[in-house]
C-alpha atoms as a PDB file:
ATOM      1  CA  UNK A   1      -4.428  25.535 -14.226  1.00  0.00           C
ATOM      2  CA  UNK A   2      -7.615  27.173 -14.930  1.00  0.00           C
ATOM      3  CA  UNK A   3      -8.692  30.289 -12.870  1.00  0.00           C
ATOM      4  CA  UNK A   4     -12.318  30.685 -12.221  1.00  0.00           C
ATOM      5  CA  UNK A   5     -13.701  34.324 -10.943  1.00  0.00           C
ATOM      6  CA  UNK A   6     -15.632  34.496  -7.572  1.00  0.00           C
ATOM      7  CA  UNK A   7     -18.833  35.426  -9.633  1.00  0.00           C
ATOM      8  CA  UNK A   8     -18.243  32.474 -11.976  1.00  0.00           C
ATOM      9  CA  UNK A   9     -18.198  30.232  -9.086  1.00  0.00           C
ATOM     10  CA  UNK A  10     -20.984  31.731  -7.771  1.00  0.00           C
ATOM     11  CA  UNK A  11     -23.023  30.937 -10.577  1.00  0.00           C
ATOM     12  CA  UNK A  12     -21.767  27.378 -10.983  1.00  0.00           C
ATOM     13  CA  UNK A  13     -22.998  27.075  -7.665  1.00  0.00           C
ATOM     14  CA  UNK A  14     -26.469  28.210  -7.929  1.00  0.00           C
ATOM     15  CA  UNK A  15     -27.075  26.456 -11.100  1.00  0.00           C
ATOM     16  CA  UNK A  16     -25.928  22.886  -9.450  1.00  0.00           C
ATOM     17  CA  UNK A  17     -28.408  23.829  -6.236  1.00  0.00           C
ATOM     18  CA  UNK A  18     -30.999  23.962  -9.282  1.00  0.00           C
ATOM     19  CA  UNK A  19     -30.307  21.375 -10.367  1.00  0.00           C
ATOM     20  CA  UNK A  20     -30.807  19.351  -7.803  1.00  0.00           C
ATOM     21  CA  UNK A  21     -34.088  21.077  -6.810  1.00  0.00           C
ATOM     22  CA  UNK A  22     -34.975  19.975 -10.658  1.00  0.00           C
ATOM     23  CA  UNK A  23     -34.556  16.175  -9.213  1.00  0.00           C
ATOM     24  CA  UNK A  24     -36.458  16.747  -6.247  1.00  0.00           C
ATOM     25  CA  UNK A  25     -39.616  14.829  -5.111  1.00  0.00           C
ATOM     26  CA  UNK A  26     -42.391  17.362  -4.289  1.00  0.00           C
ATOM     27  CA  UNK A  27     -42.879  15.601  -1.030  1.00  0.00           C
ATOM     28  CA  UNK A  28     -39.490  16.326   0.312  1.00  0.00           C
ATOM     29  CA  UNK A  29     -39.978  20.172  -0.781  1.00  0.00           C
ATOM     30  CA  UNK A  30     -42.984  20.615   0.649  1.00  0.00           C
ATOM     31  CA  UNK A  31     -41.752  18.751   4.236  1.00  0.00           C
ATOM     32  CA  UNK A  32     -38.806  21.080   4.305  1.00  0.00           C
ATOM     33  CA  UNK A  33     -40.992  23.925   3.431  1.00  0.00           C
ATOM     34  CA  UNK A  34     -43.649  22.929   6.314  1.00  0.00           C
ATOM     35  CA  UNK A  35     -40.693  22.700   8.708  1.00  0.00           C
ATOM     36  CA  UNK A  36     -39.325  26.278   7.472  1.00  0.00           C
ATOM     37  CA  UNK A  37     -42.823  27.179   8.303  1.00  0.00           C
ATOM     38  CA  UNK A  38     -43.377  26.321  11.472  1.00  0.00           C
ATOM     39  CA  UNK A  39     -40.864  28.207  13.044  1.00  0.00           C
ATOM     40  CA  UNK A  40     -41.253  31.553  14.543  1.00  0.00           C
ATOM     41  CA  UNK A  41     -40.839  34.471  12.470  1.00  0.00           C
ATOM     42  CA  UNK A  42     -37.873  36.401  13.380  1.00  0.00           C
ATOM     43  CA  UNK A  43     -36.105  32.887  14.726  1.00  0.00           C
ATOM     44  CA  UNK A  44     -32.494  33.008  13.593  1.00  0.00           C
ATOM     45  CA  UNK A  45     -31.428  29.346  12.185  1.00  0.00           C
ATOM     46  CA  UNK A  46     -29.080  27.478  10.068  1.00  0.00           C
ATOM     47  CA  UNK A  47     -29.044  24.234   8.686  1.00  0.00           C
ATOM     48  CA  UNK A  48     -27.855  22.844  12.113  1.00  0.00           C
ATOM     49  CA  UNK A  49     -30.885  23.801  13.901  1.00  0.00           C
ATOM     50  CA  UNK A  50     -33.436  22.367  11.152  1.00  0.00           C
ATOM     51  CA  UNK A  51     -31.111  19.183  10.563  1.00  0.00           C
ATOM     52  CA  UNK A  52     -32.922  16.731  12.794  1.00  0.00           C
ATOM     53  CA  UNK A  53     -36.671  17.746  10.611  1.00  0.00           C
ATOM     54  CA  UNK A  54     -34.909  17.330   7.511  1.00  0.00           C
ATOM     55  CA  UNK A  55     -33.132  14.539   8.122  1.00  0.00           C
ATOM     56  CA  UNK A  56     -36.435  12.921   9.832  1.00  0.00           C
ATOM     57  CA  UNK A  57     -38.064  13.674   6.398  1.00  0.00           C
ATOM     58  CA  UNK A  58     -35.252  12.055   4.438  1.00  0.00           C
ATOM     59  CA  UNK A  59     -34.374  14.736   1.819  1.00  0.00           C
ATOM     60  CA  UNK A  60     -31.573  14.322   0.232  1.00  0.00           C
ATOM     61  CA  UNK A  61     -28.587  16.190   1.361  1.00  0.00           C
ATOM     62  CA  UNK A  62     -27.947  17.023  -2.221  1.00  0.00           C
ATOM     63  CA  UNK A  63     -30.836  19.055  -2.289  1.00  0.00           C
ATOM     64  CA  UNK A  64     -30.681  20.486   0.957  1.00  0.00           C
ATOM     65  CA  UNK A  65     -28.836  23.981   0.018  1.00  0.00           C
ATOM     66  CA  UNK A  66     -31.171  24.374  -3.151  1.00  0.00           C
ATOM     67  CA  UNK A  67     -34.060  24.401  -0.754  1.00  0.00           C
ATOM     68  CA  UNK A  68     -32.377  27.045   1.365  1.00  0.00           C
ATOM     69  CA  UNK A  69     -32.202  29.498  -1.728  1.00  0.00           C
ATOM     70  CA  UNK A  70     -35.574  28.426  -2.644  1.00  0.00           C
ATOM     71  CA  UNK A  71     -36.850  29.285   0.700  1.00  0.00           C
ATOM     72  CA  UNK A  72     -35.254  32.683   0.278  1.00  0.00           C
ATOM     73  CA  UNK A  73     -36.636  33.501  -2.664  1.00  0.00           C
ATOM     74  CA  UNK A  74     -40.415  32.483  -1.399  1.00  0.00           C
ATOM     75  CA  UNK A  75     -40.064  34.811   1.111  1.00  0.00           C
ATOM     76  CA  UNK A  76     -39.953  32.962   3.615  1.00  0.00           C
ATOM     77  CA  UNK A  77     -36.084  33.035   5.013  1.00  0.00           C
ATOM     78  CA  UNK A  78     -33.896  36.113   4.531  1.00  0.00           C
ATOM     79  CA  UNK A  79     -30.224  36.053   4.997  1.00  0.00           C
ATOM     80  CA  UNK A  80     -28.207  37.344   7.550  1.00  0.00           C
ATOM     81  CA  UNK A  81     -26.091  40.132   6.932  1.00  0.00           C
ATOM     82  CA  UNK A  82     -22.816  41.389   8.345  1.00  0.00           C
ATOM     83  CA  UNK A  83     -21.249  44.088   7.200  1.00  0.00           C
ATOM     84  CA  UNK A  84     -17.090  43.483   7.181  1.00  0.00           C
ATOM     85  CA  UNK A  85     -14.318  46.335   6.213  1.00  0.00           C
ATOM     86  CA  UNK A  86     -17.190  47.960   4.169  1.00  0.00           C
ATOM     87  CA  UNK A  87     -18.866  44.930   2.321  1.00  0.00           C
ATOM     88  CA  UNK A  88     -22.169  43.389   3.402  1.00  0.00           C
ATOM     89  CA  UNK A  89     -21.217  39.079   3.570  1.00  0.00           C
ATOM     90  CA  UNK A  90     -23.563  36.482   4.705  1.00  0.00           C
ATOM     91  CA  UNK A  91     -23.089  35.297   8.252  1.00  0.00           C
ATOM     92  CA  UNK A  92     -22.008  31.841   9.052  1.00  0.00           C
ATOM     93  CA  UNK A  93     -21.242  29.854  11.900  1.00  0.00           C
ATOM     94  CA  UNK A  94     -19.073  26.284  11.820  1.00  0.00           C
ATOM     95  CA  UNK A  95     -21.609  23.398  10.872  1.00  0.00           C
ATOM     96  CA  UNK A  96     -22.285  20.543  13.161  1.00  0.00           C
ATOM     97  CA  UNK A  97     -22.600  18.193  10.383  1.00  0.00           C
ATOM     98  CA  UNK A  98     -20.870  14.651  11.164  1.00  0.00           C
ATOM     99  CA  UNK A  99     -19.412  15.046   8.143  1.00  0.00           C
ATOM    100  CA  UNK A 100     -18.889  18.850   7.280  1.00  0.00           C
ATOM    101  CA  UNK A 101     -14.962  18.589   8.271  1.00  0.00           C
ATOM    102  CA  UNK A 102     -14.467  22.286   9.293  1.00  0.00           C
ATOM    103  CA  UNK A 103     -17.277  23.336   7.003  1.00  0.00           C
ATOM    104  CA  UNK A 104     -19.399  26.300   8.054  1.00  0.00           C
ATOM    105  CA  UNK A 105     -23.133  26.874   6.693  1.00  0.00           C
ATOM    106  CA  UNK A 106     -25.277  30.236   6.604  1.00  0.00           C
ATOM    107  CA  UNK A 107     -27.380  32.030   8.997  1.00  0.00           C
ATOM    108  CA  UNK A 108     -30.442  33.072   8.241  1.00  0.00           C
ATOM    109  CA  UNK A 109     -33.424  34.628   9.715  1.00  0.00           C
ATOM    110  CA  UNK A 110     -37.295  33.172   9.398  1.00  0.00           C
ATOM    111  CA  UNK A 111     -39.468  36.375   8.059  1.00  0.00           C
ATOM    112  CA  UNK A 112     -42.793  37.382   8.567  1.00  0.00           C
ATOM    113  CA  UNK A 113     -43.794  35.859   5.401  1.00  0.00           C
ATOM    114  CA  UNK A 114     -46.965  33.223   6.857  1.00  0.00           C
ATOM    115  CA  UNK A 115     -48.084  31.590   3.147  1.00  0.00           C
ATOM    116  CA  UNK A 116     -51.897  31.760   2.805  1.00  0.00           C
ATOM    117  CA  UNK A 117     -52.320  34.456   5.011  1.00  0.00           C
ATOM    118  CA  UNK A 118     -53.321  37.843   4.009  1.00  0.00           C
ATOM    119  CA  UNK A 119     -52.564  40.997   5.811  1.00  0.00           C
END
């Protein structure tokens, strides 16, 4: 049996999310990033509370975590922190996917970040 560290893993991970983001249709990123968008800044969310828009827009569910990150890293979602015995994890609540089978998926926390606009 082969043992695989947590940072290994973690890498694995991010580099399937890509990809998948590397297959995606521009359409369905820029309809998830529109609905990302048009929430609130400072509106906590997960994938359960944007599942209806995404679904509505038919992106795949392959792609749907890659679009999380990516949404991250354009500034416009940060993730939310706890901080347990000492170390800083990202929160996450049980997912109310039909399918996610005790699966849990990530908070996170729409930011200021308003694309096009200047301060």
């Amino acid at each position: 049996m082969t043992m695989v560290s947590h940072d290994r893993a973690r890498v694995a991970k991010v580099h399937g999310q890509q990809l998948s983001i590397d297959d995606l249709l521009i359409d369905h990123e820029t309809a998830f990033m529109r609905i990302v968008v048009a929430l609130k800044p400072g509106t906590d969310l997960t994938f359960n509370s944007i599942r209806e828009s995404v679904d509505a827009a038919k992106i795949p569910a392959k792609q749907r975590a890659g679009l999380m990150r990516r949404a991250c890293a354009d500034g416009l979602l940060e993730p939310v922190m706890l901080t347990v015995m000492g170390q800083a994890i990202h929160a996450k609540v049980p997912s109310t996917g039909a399918t996610a089978h005790g699966a849990h998926v990530a908070v996170y926390r729409r930011s200021g970040y308003q694309p096009g606009v200047t301060a």
